[in-house]
C-alpha atoms as a PDB file:
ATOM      1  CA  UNK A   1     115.462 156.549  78.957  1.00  0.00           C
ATOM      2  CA  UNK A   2     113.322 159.775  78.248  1.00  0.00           C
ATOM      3  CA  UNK A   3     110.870 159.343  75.818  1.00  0.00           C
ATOM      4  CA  UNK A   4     110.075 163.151  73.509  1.00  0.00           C
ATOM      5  CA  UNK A   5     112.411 165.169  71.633  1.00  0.00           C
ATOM      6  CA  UNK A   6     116.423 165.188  72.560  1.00  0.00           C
ATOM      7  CA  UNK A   7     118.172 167.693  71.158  1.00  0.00           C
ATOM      8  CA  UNK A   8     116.952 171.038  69.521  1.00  0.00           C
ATOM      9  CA  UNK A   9     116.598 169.447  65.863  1.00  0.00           C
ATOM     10  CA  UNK A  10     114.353 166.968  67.547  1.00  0.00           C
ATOM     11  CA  UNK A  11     112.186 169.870  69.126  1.00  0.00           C
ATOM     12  CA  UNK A  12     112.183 172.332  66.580  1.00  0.00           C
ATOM     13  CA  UNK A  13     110.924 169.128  64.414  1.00  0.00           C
ATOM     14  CA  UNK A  14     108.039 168.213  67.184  1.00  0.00           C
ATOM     15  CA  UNK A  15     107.129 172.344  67.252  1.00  0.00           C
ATOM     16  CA  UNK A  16     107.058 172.429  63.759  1.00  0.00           C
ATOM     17  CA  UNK A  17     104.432 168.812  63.452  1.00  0.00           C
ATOM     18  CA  UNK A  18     102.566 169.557  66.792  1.00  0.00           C
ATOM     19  CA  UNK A  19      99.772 171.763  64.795  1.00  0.00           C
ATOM     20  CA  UNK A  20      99.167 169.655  62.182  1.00  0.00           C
ATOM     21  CA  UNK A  21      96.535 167.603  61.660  1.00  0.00           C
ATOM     22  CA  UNK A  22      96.737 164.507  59.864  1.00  0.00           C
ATOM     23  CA  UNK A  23      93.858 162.424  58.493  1.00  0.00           C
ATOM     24  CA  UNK A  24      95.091 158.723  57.540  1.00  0.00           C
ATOM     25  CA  UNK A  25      92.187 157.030  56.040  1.00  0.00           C
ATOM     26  CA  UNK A  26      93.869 153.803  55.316  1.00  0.00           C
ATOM     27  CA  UNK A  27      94.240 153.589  59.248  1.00  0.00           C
ATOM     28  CA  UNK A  28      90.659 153.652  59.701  1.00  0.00           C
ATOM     29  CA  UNK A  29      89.454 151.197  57.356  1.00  0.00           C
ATOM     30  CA  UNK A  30      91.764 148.735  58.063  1.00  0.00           C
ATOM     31  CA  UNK A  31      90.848 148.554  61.765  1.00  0.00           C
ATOM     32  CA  UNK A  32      89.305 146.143  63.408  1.00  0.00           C
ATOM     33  CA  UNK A  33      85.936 146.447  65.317  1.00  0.00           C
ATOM     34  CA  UNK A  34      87.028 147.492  69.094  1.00  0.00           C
ATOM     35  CA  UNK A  35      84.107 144.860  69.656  1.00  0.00           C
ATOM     36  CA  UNK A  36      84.733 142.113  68.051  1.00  0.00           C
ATOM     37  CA  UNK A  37      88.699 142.536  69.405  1.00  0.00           C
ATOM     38  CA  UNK A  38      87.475 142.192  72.541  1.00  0.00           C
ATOM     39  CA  UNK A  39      85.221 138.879  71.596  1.00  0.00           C
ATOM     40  CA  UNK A  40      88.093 137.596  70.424  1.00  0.00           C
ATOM     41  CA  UNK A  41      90.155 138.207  73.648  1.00  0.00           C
ATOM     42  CA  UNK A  42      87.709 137.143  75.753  1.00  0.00           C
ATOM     43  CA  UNK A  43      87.666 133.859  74.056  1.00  0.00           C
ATOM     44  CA  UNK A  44      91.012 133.613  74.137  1.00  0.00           C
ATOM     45  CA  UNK A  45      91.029 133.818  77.974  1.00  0.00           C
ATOM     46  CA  UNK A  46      88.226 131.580  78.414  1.00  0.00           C
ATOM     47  CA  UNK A  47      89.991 129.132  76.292  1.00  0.00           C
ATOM     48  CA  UNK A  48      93.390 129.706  78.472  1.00  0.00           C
ATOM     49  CA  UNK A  49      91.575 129.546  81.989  1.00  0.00           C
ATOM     50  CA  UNK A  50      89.812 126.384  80.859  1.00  0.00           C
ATOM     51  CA  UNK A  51      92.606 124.576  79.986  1.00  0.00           C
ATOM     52  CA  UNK A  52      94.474 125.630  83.453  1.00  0.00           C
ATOM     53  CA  UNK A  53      91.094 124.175  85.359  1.00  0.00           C
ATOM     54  CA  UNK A  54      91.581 120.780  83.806  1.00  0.00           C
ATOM     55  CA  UNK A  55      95.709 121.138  84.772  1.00  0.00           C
ATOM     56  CA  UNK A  56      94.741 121.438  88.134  1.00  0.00           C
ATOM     57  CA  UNK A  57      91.949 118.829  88.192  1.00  0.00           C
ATOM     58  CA  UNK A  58      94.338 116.118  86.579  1.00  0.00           C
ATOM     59  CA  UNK A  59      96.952 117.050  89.262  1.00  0.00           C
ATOM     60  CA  UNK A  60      94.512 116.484  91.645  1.00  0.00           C
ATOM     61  CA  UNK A  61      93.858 113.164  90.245  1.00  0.00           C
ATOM     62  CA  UNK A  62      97.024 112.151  90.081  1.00  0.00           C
ATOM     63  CA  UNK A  63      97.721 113.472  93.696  1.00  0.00           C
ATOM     64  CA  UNK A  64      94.848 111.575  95.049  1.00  0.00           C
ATOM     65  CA  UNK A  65      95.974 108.353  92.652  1.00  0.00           C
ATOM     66  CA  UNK A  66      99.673 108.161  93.695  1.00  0.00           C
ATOM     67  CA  UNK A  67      98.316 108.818  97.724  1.00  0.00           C
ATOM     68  CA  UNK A  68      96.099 105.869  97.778  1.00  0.00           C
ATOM     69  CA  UNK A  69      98.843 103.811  96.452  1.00  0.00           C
ATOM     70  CA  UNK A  70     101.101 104.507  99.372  1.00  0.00           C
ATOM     71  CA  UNK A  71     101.895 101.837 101.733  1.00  0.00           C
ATOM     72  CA  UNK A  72     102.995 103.052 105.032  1.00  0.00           C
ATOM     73  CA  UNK A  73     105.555 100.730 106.761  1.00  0.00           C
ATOM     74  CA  UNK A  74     106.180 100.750 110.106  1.00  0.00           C
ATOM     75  CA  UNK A  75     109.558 102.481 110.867  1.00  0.00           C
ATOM     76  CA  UNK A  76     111.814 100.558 113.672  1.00  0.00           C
ATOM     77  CA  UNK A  77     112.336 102.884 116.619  1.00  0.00           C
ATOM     78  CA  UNK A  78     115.680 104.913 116.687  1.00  0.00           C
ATOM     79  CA  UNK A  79     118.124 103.534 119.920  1.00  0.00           C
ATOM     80  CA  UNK A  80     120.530 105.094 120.886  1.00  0.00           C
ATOM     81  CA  UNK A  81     124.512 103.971 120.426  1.00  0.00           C
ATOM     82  CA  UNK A  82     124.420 102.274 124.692  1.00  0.00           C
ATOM     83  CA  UNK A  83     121.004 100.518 123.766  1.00  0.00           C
ATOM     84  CA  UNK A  84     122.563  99.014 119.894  1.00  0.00           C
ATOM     85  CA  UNK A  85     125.847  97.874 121.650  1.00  0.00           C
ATOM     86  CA  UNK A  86     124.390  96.329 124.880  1.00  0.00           C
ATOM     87  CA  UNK A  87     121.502  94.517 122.367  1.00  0.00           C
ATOM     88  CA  UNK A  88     124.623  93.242 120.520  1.00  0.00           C
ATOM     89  CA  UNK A  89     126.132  91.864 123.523  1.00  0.00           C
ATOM     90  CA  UNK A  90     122.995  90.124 124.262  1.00  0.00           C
ATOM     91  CA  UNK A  91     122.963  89.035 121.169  1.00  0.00           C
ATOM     92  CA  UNK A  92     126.572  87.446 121.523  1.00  0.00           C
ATOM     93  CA  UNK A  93     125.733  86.468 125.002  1.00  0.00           C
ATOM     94  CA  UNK A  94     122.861  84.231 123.716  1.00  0.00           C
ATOM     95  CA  UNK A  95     124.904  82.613 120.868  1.00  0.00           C
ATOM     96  CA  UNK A  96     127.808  81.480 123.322  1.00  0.00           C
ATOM     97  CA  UNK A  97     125.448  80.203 125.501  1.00  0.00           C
ATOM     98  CA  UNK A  98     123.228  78.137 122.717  1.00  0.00           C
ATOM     99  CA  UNK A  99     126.541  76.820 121.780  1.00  0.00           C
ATOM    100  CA  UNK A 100     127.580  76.109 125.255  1.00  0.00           C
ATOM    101  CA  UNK A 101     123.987  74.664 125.496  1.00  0.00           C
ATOM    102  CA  UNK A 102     124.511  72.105 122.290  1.00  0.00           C
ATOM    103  CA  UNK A 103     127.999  70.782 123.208  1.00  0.00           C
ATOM    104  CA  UNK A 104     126.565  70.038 126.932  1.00  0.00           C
ATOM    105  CA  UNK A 105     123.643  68.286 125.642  1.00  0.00           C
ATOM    106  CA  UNK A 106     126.076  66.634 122.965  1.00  0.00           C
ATOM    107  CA  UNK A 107     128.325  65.599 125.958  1.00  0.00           C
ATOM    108  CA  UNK A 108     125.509  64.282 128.089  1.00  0.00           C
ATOM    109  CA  UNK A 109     124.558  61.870 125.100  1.00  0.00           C
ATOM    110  CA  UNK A 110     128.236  60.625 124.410  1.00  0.00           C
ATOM    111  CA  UNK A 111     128.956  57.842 126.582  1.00  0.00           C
ATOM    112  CA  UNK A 112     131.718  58.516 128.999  1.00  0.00           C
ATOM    113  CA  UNK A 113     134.955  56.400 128.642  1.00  0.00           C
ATOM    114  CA  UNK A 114     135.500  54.806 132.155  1.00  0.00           C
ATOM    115  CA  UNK A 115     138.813  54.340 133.801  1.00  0.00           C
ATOM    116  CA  UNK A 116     139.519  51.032 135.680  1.00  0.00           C
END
């Protein structure tokens, strides 16, 4: 997008305007003191940069609050598929055998029938 005059009217309108000098009091008056603008803005980004400080501070805060409150657990070593299904099987092995264990011990107690 150009920014001046488009066509000719729009030309012959800026040639015509370009000498003239215009005075607008009102303008003037009205205005604001450059200085105390900039007071104003200056504040204004104090005020702003302040605020974001005391974001980042409570963040912080928080940050350090929620990492103190951690617990760390231990995490169980990964094994691989062969080492799960062989601990299984050891784990079925034992069972048989503590049952095989009890009915022995159960047998041992019983008193045999004899035959004569």
């Amino acid at each position: 997008m150009a920014v001046g005059a488009q066509d000719k009217l729009d030309k012959a309108l800026v040639k015509k305007y370009q000498t003239l000098k215009v005075d607008n009091a009102v303008i003037q008056s009205s205005m604001i003191d450059p200085n105390k603008m900039l007071g104003v803005m200056n504040d204004y980004a104090n005020a702003h940069m302040e605020a974001f400080r005391i974001q980042n501070a409570l963040k912080d805060i928080c940050q350090k609050a929620i990492s103190m409150n951690i617990q760390y657990t231990k995490m169980k070593s990964v094994k691989s598929k062969k080492e799960r299904m062989a601990e299984a099987a050891r784990k079925v092995v034992a069972a048989q055998m503590a049952k095989k264990n009890a009915l022995a011990q159960k047998l041992a107690k019983e008193p045999r029938p004899s035959f004569a």
